[in-house]
C-alpha atoms as a PDB file:
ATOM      1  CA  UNK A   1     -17.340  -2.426   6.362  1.00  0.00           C
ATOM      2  CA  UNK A   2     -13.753  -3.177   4.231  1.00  0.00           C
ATOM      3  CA  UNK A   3     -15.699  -6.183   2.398  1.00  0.00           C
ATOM      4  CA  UNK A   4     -18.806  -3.967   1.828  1.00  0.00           C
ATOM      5  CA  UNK A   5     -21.047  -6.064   3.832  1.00  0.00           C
ATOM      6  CA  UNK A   6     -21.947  -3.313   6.089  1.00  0.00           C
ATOM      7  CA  UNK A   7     -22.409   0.377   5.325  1.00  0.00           C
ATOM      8  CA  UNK A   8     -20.193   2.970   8.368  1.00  0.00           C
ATOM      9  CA  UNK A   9     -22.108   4.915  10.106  1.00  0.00           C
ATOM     10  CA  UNK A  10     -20.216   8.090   8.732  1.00  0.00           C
ATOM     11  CA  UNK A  11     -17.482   8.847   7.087  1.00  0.00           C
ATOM     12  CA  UNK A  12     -15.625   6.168   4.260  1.00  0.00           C
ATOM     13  CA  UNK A  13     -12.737   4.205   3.064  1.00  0.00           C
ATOM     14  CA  UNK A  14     -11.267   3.256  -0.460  1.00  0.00           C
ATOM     15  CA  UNK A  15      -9.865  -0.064  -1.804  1.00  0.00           C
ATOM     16  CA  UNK A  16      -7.244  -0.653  -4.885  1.00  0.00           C
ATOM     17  CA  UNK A  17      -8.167   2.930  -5.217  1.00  0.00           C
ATOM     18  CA  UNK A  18     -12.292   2.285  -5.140  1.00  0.00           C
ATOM     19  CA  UNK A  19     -14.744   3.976  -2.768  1.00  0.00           C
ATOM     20  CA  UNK A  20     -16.287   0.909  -0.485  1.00  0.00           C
ATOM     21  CA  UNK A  21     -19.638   3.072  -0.832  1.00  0.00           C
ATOM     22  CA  UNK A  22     -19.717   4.523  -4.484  1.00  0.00           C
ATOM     23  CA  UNK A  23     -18.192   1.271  -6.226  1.00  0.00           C
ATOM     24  CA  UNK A  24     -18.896  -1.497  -3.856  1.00  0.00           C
ATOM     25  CA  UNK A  25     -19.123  -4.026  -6.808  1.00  0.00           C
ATOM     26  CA  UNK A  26     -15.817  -2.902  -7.372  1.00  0.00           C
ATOM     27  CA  UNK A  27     -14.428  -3.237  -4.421  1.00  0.00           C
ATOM     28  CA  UNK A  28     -15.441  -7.232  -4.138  1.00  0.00           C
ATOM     29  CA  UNK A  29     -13.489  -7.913  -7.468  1.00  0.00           C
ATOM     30  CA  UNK A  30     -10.431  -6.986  -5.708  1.00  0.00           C
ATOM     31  CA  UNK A  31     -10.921  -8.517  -2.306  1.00  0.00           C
ATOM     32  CA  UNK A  32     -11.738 -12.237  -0.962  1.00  0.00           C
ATOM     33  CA  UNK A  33     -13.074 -13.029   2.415  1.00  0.00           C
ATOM     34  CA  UNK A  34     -12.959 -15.851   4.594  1.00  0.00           C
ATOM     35  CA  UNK A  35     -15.646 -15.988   7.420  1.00  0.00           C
ATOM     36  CA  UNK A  36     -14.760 -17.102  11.111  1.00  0.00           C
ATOM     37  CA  UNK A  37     -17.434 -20.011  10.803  1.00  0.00           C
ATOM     38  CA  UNK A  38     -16.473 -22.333   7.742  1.00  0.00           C
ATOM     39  CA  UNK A  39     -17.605 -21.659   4.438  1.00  0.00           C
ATOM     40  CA  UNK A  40     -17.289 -25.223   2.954  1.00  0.00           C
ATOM     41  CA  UNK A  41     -20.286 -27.766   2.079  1.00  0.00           C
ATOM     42  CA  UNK A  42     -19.078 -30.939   3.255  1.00  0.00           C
ATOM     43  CA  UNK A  43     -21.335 -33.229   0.410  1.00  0.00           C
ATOM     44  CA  UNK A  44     -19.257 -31.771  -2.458  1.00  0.00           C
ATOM     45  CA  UNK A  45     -15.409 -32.854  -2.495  1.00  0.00           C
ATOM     46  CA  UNK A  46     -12.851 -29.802  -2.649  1.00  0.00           C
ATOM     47  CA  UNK A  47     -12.555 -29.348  -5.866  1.00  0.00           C
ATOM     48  CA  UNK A  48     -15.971 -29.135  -6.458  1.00  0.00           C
ATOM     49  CA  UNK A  49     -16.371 -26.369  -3.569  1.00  0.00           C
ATOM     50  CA  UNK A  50     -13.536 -24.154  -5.146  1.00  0.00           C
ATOM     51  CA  UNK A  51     -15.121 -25.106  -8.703  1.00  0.00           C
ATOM     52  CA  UNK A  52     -18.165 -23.436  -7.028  1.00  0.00           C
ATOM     53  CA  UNK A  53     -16.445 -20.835  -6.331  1.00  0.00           C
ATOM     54  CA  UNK A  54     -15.054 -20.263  -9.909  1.00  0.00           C
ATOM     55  CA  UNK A  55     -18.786 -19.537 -10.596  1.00  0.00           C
ATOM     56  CA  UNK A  56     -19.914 -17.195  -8.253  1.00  0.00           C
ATOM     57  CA  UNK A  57     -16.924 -14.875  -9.836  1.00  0.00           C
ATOM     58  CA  UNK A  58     -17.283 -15.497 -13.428  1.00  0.00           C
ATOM     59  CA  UNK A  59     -13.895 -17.106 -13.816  1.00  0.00           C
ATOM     60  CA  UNK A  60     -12.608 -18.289 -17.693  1.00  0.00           C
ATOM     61  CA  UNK A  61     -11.669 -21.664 -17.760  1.00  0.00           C
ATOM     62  CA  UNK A  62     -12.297 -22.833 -14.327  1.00  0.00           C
ATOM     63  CA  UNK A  63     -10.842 -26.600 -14.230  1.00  0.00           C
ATOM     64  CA  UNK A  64      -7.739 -25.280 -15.180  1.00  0.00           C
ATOM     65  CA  UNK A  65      -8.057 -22.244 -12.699  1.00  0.00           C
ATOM     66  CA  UNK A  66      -9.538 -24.592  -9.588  1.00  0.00           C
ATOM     67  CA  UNK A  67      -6.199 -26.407  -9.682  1.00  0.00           C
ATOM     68  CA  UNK A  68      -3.657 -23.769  -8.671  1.00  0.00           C
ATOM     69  CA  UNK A  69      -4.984 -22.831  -5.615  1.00  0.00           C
ATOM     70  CA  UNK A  70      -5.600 -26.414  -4.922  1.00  0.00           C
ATOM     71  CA  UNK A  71      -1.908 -26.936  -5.062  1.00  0.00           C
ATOM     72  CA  UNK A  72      -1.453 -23.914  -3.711  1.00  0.00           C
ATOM     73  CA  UNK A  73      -2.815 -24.926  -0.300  1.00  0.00           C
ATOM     74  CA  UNK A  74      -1.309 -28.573  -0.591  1.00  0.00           C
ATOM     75  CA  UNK A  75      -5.066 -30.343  -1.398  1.00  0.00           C
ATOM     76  CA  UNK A  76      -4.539 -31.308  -4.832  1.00  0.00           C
ATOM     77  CA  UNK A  77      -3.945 -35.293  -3.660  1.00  0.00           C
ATOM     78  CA  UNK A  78      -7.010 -34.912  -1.430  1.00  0.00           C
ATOM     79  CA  UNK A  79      -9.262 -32.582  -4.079  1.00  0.00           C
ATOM     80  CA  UNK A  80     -11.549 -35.013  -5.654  1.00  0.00           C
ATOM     81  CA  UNK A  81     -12.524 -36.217  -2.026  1.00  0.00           C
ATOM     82  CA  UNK A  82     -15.707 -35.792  -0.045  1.00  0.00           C
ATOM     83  CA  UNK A  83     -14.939 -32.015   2.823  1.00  0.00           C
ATOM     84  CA  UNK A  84     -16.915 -34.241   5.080  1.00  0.00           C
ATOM     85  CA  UNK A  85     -13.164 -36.155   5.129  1.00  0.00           C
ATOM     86  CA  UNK A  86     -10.749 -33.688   5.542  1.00  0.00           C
ATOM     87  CA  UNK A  87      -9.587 -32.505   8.983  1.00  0.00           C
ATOM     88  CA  UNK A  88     -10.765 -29.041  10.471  1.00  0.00           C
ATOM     89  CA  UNK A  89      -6.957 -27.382   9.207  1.00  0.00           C
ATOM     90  CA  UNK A  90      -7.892 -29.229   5.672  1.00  0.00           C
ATOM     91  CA  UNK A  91     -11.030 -27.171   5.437  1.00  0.00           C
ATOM     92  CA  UNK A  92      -9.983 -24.113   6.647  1.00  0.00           C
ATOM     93  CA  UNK A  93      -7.094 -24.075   3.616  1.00  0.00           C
ATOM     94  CA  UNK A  94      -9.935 -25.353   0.998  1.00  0.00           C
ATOM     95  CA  UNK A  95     -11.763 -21.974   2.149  1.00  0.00           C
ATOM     96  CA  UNK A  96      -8.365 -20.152   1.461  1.00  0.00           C
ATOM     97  CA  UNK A  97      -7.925 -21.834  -1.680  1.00  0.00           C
ATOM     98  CA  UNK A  98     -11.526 -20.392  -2.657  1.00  0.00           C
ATOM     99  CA  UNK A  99     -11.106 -17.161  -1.763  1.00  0.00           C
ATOM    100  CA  UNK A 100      -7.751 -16.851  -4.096  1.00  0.00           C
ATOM    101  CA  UNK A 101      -9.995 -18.739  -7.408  1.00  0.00           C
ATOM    102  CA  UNK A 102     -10.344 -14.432  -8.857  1.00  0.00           C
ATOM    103  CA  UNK A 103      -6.721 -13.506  -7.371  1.00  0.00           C
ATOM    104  CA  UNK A 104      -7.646 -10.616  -5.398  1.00  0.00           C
ATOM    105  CA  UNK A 105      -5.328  -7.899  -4.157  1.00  0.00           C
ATOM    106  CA  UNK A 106      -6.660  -8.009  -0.521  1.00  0.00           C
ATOM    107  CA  UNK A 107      -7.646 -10.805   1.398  1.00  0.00           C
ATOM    108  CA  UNK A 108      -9.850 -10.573   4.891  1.00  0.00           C
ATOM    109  CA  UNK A 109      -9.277 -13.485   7.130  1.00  0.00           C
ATOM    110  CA  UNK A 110     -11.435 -13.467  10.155  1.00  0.00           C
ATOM    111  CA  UNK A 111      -9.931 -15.247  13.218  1.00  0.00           C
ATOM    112  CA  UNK A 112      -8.607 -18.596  10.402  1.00  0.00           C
ATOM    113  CA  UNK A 113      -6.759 -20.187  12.978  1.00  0.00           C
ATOM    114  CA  UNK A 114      -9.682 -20.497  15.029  1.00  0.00           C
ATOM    115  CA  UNK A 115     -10.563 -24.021  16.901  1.00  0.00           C
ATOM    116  CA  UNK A 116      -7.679 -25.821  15.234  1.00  0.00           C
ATOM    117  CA  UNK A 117      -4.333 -27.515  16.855  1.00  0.00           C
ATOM    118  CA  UNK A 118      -1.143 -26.044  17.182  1.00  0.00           C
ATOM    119  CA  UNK A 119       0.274 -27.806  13.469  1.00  0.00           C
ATOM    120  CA  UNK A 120      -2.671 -26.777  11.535  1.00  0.00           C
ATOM    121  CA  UNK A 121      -2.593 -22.698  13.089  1.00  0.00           C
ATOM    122  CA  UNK A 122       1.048 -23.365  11.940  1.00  0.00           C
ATOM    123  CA  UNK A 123       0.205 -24.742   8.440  1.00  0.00           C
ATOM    124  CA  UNK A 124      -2.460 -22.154   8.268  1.00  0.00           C
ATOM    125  CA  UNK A 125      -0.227 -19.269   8.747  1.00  0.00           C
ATOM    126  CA  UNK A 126       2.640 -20.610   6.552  1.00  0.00           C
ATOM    127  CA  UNK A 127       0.220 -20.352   3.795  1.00  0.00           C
ATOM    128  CA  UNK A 128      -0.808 -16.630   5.249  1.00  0.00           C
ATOM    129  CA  UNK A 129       2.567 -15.539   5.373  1.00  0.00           C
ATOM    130  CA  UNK A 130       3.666 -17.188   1.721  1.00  0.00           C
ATOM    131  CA  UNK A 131       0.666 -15.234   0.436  1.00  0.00           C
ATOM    132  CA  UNK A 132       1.895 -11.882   1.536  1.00  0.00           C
ATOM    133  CA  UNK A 133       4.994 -12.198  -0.161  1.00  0.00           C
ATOM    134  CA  UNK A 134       3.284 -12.019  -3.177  1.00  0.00           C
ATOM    135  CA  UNK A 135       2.272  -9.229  -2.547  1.00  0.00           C
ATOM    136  CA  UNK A 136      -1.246  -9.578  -0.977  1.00  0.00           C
ATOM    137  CA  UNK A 137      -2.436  -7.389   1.488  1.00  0.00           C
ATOM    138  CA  UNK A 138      -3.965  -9.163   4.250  1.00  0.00           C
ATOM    139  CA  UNK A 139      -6.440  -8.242   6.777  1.00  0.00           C
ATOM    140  CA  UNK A 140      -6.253 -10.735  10.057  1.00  0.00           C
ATOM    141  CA  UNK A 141      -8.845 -10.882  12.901  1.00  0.00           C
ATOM    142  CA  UNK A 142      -7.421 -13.094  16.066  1.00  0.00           C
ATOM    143  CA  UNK A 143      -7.575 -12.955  19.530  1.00  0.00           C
ATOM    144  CA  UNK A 144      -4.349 -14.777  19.363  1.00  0.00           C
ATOM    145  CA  UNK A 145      -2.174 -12.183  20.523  1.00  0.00           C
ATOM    146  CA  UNK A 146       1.110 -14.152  20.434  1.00  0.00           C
ATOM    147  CA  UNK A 147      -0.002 -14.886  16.004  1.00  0.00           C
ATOM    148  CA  UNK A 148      -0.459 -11.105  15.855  1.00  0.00           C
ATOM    149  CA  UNK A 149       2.812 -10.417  17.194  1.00  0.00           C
ATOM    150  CA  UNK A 150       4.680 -12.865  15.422  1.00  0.00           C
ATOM    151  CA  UNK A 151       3.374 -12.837  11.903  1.00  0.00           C
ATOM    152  CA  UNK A 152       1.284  -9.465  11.664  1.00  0.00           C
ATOM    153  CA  UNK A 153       3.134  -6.243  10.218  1.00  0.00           C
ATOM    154  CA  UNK A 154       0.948  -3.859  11.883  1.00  0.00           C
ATOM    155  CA  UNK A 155      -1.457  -4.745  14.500  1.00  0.00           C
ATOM    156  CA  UNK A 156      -4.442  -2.783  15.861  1.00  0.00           C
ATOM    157  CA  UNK A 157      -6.379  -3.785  19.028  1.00  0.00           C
ATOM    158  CA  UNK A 158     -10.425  -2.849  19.004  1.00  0.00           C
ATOM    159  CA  UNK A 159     -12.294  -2.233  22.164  1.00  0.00           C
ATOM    160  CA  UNK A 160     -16.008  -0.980  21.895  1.00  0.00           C
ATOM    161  CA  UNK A 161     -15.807  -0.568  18.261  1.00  0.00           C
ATOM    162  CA  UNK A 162     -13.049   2.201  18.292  1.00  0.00           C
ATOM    163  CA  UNK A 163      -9.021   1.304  17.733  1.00  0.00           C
ATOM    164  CA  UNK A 164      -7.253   2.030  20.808  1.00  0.00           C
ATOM    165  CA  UNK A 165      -3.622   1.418  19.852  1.00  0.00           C
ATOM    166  CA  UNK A 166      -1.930   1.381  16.194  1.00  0.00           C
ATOM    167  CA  UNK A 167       1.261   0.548  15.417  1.00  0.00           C
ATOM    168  CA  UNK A 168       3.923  -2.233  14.664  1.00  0.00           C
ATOM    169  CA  UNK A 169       4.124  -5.182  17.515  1.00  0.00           C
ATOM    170  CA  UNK A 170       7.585  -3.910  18.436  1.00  0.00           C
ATOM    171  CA  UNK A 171       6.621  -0.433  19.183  1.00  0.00           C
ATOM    172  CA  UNK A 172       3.851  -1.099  20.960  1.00  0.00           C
ATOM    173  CA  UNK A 173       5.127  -3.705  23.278  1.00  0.00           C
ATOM    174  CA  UNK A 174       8.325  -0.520  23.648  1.00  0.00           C
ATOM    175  CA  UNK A 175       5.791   1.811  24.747  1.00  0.00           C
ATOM    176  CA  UNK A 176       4.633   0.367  27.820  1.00  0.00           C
ATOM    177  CA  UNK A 177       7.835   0.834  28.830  1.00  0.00           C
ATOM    178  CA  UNK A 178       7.249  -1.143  31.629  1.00  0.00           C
ATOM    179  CA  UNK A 179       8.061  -4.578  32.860  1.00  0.00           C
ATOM    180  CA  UNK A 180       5.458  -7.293  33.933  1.00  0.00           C
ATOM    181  CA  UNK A 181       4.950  -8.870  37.118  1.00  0.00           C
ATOM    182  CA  UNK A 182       2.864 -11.773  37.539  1.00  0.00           C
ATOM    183  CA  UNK A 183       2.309 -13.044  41.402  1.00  0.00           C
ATOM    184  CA  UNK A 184       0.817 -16.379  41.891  1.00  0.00           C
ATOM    185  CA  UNK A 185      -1.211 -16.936  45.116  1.00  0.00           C
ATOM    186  CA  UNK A 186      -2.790 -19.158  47.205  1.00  0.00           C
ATOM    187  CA  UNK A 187      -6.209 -19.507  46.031  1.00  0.00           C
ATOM    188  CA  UNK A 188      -8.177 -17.071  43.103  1.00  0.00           C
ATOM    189  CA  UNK A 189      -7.412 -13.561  42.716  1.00  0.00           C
ATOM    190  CA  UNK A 190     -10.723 -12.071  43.554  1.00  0.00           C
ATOM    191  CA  UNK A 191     -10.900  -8.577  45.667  1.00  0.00           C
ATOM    192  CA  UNK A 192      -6.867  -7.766  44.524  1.00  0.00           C
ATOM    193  CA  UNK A 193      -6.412  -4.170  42.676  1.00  0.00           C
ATOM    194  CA  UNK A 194      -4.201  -1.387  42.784  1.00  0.00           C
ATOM    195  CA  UNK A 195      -1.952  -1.313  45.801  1.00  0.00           C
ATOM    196  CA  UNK A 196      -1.331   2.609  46.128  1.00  0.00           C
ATOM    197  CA  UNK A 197       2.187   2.341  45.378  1.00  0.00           C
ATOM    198  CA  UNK A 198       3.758   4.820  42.455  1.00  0.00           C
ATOM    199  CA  UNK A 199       5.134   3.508  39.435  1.00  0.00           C
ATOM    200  CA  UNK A 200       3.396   0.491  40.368  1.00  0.00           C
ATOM    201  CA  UNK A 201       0.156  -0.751  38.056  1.00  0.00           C
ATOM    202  CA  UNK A 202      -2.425  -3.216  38.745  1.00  0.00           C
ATOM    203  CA  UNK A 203      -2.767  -4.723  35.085  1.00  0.00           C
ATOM    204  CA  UNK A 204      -5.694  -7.978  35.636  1.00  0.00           C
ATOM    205  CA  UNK A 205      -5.820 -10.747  37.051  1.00  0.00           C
ATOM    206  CA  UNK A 206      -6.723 -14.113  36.046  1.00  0.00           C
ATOM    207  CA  UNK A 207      -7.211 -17.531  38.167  1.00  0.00           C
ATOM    208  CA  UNK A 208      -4.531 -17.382  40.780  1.00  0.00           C
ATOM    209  CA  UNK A 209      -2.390 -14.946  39.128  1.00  0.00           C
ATOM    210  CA  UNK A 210      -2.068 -11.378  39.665  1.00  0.00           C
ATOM    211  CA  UNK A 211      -0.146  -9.010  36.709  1.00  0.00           C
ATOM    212  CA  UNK A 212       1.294  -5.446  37.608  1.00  0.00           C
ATOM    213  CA  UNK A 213       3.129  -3.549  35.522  1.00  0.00           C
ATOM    214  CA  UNK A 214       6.380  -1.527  36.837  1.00  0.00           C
ATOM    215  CA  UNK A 215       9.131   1.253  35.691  1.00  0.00           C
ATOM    216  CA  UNK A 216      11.560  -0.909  37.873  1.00  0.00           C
ATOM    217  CA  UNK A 217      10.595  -4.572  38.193  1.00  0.00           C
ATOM    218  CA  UNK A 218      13.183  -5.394  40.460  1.00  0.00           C
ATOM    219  CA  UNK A 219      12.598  -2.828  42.970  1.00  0.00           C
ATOM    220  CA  UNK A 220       8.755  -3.515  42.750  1.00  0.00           C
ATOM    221  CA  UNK A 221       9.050  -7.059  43.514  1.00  0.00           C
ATOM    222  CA  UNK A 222      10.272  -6.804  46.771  1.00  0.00           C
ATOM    223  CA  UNK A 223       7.404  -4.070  47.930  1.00  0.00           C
ATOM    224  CA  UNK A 224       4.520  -5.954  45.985  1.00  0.00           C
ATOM    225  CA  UNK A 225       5.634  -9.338  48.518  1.00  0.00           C
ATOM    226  CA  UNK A 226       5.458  -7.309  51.547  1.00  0.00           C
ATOM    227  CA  UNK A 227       2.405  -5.249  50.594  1.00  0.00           C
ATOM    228  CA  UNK A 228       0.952  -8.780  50.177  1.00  0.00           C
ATOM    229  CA  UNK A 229       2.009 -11.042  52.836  1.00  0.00           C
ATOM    230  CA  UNK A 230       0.521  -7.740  55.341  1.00  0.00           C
ATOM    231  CA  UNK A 231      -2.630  -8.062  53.612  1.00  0.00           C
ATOM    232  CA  UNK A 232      -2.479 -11.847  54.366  1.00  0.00           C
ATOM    233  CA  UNK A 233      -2.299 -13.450  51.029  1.00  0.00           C
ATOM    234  CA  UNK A 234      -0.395 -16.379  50.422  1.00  0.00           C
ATOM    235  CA  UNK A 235       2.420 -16.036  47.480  1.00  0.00           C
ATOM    236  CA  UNK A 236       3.306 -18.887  45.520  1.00  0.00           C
ATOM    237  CA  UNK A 237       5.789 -17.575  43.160  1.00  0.00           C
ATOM    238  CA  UNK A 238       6.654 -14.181  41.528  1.00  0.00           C
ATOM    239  CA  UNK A 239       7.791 -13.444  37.999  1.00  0.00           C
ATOM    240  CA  UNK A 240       9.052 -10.848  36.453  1.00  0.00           C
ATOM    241  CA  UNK A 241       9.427 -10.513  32.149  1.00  0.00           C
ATOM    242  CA  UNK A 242       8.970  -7.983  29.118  1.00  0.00           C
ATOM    243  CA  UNK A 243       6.117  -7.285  27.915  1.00  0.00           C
ATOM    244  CA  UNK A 244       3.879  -9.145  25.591  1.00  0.00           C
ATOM    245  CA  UNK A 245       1.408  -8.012  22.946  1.00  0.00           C
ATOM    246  CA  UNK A 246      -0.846  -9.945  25.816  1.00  0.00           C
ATOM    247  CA  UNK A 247      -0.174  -6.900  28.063  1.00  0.00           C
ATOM    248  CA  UNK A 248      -0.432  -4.313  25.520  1.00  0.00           C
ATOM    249  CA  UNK A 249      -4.320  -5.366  25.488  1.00  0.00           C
ATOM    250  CA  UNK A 250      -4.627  -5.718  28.886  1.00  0.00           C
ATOM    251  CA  UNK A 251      -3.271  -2.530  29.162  1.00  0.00           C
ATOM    252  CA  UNK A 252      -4.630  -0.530  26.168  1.00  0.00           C
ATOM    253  CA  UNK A 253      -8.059  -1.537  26.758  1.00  0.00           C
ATOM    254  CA  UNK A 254      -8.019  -0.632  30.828  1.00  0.00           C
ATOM    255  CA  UNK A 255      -6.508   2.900  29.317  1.00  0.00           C
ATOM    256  CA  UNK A 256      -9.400   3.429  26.403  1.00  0.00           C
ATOM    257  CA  UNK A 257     -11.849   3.652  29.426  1.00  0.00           C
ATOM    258  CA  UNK A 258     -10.366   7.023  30.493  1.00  0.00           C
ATOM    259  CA  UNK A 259      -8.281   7.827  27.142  1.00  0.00           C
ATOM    260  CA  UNK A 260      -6.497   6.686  24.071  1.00  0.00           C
ATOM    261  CA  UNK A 261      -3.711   4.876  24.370  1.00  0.00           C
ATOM    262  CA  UNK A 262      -2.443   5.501  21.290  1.00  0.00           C
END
């Protein structure tokens, strides 16, 4: 709804100080976007995709402008070669180099780490995070949780269409309050919940590993094992750490089913 491609229900929202619904065509001269699926034909070479590009938004002089954010994104040795050629990481910067051809003042980057190796989502969010310095606000989509936390100023999780927690990584992960407690069993995790005990939280489970959540993790651990081993099950190992943005998710989404967690 930000990048004007779909109308809200109710209700609105401005950009750089422009209504989304009165001045849409506004609104797109300040902003880029870069779709999750890429946005890159693979017959032209780069700089012919970001030349492309130069024409969709009227640009002046667009050789000239098509090689800044070439170099930008480190392509300008590769630019005058086929996309087909260029690794899935290469791509995903060309796309990133077109959406900065009109230098917007807000970017929207749906989930551009997506599908690619541990270097390039490295590379990728280098780029992101020398970007923002500039002062470019930047919208991110992930379901990355541990990219949100590290490079994301303010993060908000979605479940159902409605934002169920707000707030900076730090404060969010210090308002669970809680610490985590992951149980590894013999076997999958099927048929294990809550175990009736107070202060103690069933959180998910996934595989062969249980997480609760606990005021006192070190007291818990002990009455978790022996709740456990009566029931029959099998530990493996126990753990006990801090919460991660992971848990906050977990967590915030069980708690939107009954109320905000915000």
């Amino acid at each position: 709804m930000l990048t004007t491609l779909l109308r809200p229900t109710e209700g609105t929202a401005s950009i750089c100080g422009y209504d989304i619904l009165k001045n849409d065509r506004e609104v797109r001269k300040h902003i880029s976007y870069v779709p999750q699926d890429m946005a890159v034909d693979i017959k032209l070479t780069g700089r012919e995709n970001v030349l492309f590009y130069t024409n969709l938004y009227g640009v002046n002089n667009p050789k000239d402008r098509a090689d800044e954010p070439l170099s930008v994104m480190e392509l300008s040795d590769r630019a005058d070669d086929l996309t087909r050629t260029y690794s899935g990481g290469m791509r995903r910067r060309l796309e990133l180099a077109q959406a900065l051809i009109h230098q917007p003042e807000v970017q929207f980057l749906d989930e551009p780490t997506l599908g690619l190796d541990v270097a390039a989502r490295r590379r990728i969010w280098e780029h992101i995070s020398a970007l923002k310095k500039t002062g470019m606000t930047i919208f991110v989509t992930t379901h990355y949780m541990d990219e949100a936390d590290q490079h994301c100023e303010r993060v908000g999780i979605i479940s159902k269409g409605k934002i169920v927690a707000l707030g900076f990584p730090s404060a969010l992960k210090a308002r669970l309050m809680k610490d985590i407690i992951t149980v590894t069993i013999d076997g999958e995790c099927n048929g294990v919940t809550e175990l009736g005990i107070r202060g103690i939280e069933y959180l998910g489970c996934k595989g062969s590993d249980i997480s609760f959540t606990a005021e006192k993790g070190r007291e818990a651990l002990p009455i978790i094992a022996d709740i456990m081993v009566r029931d029959g099950i099998l530990i493996r190992q126990m753990a006990l750490r801090e919460p991660t943005l992971d848990d906050v998710f977990l967590l915030a989404v069980a708690y939107s089913r009954q109320q905000s967690f915000s």
